[in-house]
N, C-alpha and C. Protein backbone atom coordinates (compact mmCIF):
# COMPACT_ATOMS: atom_id res chain seq x y z
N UNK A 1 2.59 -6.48 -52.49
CA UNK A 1 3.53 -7.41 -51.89
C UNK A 1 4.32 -6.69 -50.81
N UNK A 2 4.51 -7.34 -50.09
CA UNK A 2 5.52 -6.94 -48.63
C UNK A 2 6.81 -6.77 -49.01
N UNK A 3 7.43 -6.12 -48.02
CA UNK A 3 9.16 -5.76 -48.03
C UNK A 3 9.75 -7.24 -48.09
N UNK A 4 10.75 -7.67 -48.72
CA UNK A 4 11.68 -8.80 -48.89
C UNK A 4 12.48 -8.77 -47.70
N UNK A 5 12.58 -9.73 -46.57
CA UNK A 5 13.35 -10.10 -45.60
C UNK A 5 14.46 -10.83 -45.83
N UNK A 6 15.86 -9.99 -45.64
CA UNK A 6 16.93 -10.86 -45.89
C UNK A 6 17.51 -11.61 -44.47
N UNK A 7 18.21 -12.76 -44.95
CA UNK A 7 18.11 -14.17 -43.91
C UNK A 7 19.36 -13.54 -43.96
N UNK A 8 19.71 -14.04 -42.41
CA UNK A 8 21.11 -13.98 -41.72
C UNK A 8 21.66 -14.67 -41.99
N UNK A 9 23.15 -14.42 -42.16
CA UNK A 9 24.22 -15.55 -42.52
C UNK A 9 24.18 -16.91 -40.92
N UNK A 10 23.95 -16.57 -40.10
CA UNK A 10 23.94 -17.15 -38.97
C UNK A 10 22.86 -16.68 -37.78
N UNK A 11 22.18 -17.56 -37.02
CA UNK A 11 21.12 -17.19 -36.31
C UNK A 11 21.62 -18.21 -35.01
N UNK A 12 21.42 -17.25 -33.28
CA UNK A 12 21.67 -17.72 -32.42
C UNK A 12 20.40 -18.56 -31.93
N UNK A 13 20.56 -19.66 -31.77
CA UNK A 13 19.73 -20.10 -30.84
C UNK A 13 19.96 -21.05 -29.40
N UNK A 14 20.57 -20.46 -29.08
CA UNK A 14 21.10 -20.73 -27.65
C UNK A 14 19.93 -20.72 -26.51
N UNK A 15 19.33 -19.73 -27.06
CA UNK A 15 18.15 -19.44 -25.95
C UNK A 15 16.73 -20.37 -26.38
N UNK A 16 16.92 -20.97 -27.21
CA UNK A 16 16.15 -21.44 -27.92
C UNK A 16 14.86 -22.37 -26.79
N UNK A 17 14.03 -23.05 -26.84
CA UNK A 17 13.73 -23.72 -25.59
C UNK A 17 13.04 -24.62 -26.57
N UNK A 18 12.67 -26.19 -26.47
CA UNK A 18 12.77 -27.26 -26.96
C UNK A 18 11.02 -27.33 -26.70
N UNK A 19 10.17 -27.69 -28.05
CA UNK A 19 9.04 -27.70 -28.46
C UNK A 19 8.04 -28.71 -27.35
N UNK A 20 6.97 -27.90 -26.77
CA UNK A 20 6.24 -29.25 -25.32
C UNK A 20 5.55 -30.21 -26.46
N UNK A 21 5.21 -29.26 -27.25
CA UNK A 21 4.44 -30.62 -28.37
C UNK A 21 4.96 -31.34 -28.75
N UNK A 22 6.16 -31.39 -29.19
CA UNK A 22 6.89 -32.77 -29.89
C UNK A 22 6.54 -33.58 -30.24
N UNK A 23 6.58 -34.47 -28.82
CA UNK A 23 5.80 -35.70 -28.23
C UNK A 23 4.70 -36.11 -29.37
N UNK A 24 3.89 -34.92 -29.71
CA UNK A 24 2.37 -34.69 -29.75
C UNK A 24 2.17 -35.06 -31.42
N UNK A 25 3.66 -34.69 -32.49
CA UNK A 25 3.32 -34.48 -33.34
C UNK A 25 3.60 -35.80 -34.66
N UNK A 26 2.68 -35.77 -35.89
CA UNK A 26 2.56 -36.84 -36.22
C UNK A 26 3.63 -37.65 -36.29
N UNK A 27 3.91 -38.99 -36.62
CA UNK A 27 4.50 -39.74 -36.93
C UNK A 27 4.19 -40.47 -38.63
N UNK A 28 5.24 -40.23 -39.14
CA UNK A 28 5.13 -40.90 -40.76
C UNK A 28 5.18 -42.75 -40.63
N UNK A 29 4.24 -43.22 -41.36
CA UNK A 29 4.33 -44.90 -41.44
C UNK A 29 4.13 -44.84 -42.91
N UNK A 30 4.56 -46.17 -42.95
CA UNK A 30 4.25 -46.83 -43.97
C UNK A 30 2.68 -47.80 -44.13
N UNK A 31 2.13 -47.54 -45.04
CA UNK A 31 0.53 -48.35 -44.64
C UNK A 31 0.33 -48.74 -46.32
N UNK A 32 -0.07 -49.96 -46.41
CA UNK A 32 -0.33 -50.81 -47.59
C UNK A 32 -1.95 -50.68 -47.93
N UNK A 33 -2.43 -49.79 -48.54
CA UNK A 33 -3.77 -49.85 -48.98
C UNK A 33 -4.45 -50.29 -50.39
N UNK A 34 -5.29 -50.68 -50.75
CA UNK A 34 -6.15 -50.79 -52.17
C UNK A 34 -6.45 -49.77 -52.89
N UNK A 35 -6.49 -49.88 -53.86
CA UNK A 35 -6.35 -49.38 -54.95
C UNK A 35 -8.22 -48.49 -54.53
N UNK A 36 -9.08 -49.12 -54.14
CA UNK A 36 -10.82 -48.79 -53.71
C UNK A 36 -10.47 -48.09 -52.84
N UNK A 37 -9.82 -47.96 -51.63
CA UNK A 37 -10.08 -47.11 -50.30
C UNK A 37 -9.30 -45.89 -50.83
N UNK A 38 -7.88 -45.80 -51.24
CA UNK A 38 -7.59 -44.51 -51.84
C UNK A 38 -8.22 -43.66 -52.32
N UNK A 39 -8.80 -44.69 -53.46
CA UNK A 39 -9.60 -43.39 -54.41
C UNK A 39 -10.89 -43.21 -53.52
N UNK A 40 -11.52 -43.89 -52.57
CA UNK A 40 -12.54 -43.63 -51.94
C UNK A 40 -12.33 -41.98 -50.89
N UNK A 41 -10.99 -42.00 -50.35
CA UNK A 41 -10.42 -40.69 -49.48
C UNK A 41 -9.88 -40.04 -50.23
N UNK A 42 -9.60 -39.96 -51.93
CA UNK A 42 -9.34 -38.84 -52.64
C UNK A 42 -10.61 -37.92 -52.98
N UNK A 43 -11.70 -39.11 -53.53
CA UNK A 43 -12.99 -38.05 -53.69
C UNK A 43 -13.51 -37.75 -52.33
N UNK A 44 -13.49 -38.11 -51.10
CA UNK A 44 -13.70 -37.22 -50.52
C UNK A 44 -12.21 -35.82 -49.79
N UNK A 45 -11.88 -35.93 -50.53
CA UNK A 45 -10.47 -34.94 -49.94
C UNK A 45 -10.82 -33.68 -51.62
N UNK A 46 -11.37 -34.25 -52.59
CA UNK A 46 -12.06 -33.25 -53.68
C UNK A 46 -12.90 -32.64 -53.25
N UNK A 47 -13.93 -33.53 -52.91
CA UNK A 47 -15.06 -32.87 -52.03
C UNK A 47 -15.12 -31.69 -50.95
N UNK A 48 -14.45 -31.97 -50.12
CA UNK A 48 -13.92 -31.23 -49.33
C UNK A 48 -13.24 -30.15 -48.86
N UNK A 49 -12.08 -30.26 -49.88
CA UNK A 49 -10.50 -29.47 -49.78
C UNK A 49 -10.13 -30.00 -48.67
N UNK A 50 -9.95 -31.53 -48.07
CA UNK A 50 -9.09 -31.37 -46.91
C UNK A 50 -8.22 -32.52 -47.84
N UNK A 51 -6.85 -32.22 -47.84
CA UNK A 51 -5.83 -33.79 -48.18
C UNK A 51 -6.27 -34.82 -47.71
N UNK A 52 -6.29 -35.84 -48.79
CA UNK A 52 -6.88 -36.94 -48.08
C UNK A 52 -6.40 -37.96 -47.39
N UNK A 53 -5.03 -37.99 -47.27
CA UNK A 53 -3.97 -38.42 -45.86
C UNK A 53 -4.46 -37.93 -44.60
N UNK A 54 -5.28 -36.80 -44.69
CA UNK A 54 -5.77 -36.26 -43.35
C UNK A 54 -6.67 -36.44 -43.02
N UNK A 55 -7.66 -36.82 -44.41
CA UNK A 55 -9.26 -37.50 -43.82
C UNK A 55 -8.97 -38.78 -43.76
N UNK A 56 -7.55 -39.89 -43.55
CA UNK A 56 -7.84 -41.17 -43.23
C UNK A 56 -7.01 -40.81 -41.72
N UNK A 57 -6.54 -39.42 -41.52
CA UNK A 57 -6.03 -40.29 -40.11
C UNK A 57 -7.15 -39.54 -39.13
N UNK A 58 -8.24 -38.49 -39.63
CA UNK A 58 -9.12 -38.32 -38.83
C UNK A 58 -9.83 -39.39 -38.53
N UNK A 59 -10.09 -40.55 -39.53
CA UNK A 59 -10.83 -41.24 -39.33
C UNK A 59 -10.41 -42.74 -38.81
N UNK A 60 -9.51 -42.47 -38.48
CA UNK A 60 -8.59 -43.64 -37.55
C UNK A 60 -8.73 -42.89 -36.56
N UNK A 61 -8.59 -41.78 -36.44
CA UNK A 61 -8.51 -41.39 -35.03
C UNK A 61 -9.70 -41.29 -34.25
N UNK A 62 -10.90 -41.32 -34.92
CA UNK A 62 -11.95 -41.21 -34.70
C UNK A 62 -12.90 -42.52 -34.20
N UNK A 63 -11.87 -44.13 -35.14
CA UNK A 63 -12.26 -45.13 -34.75
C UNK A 63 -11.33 -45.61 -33.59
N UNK A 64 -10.48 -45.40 -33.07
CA UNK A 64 -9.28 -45.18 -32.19
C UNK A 64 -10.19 -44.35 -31.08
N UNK A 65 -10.55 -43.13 -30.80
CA UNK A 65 -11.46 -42.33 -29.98
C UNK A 65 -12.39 -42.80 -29.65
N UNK A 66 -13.17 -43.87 -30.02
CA UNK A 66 -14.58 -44.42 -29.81
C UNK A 66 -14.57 -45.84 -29.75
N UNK A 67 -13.25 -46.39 -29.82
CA UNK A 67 -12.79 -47.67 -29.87
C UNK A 67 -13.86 -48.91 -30.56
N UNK A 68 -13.66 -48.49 -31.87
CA UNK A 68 -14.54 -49.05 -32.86
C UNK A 68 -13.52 -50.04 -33.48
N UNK A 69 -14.09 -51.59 -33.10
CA UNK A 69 -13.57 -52.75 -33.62
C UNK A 69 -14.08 -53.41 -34.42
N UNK A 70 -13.40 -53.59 -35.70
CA UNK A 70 -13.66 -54.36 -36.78
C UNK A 70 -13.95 -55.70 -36.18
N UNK A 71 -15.04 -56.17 -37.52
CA UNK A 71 -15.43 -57.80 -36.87
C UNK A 71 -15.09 -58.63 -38.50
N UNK A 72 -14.08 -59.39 -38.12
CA UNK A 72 -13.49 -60.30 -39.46
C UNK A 72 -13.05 -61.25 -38.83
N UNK A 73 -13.03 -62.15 -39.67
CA UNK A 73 -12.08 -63.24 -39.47
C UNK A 73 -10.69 -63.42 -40.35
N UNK A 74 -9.64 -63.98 -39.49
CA UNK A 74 -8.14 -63.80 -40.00
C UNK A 74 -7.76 -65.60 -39.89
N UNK A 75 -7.61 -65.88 -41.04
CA UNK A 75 -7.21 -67.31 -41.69
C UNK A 75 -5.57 -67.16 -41.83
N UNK A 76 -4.27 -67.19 -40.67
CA UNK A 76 -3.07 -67.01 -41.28
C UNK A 76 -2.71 -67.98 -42.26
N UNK A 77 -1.42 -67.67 -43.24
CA UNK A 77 -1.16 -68.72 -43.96
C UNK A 77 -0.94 -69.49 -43.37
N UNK A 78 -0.52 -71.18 -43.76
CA UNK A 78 0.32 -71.81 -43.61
C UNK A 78 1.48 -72.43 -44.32
């Protein structure tokens, strides 16, 4: 094991300079899914080792990247 680094009571960051990625980085939502597609991106996130929050937004991003449109029909209530 490595030497133990003790934390400063106070740290300047004045000079600090403000992250270009920001912009870039995820955003948390809220998303309503079934009880089937979960467990469908858990066994593959077993499979894998990747979290499986991360294999559904690869794969949004992937249908998003290739602009892959679902074909359904939407009956609103009345």
């Amino acid at each position: 094991m490595g030497k133990a680094v003790k934390m400063r009571k106070e740290y300047d960051f004045s000079m600090a300079q403000k992250n270009p990625y920001a912009g870039r980085l995820k955003r948390q939502v809220t998303l309503r899914m079934d009880e089937a597609t979960i467990g469908y991106f858990k066994a593959l996130a077993e499979e894998s080792g990747v979290p499986y929050q991360t294999l559904i937004n690869l794969y949004l991003r992937d249908c998003a990247a290739s602009h892959k449109k679902l074909t359904f029909q939407w009956k609103p209530a009345q």
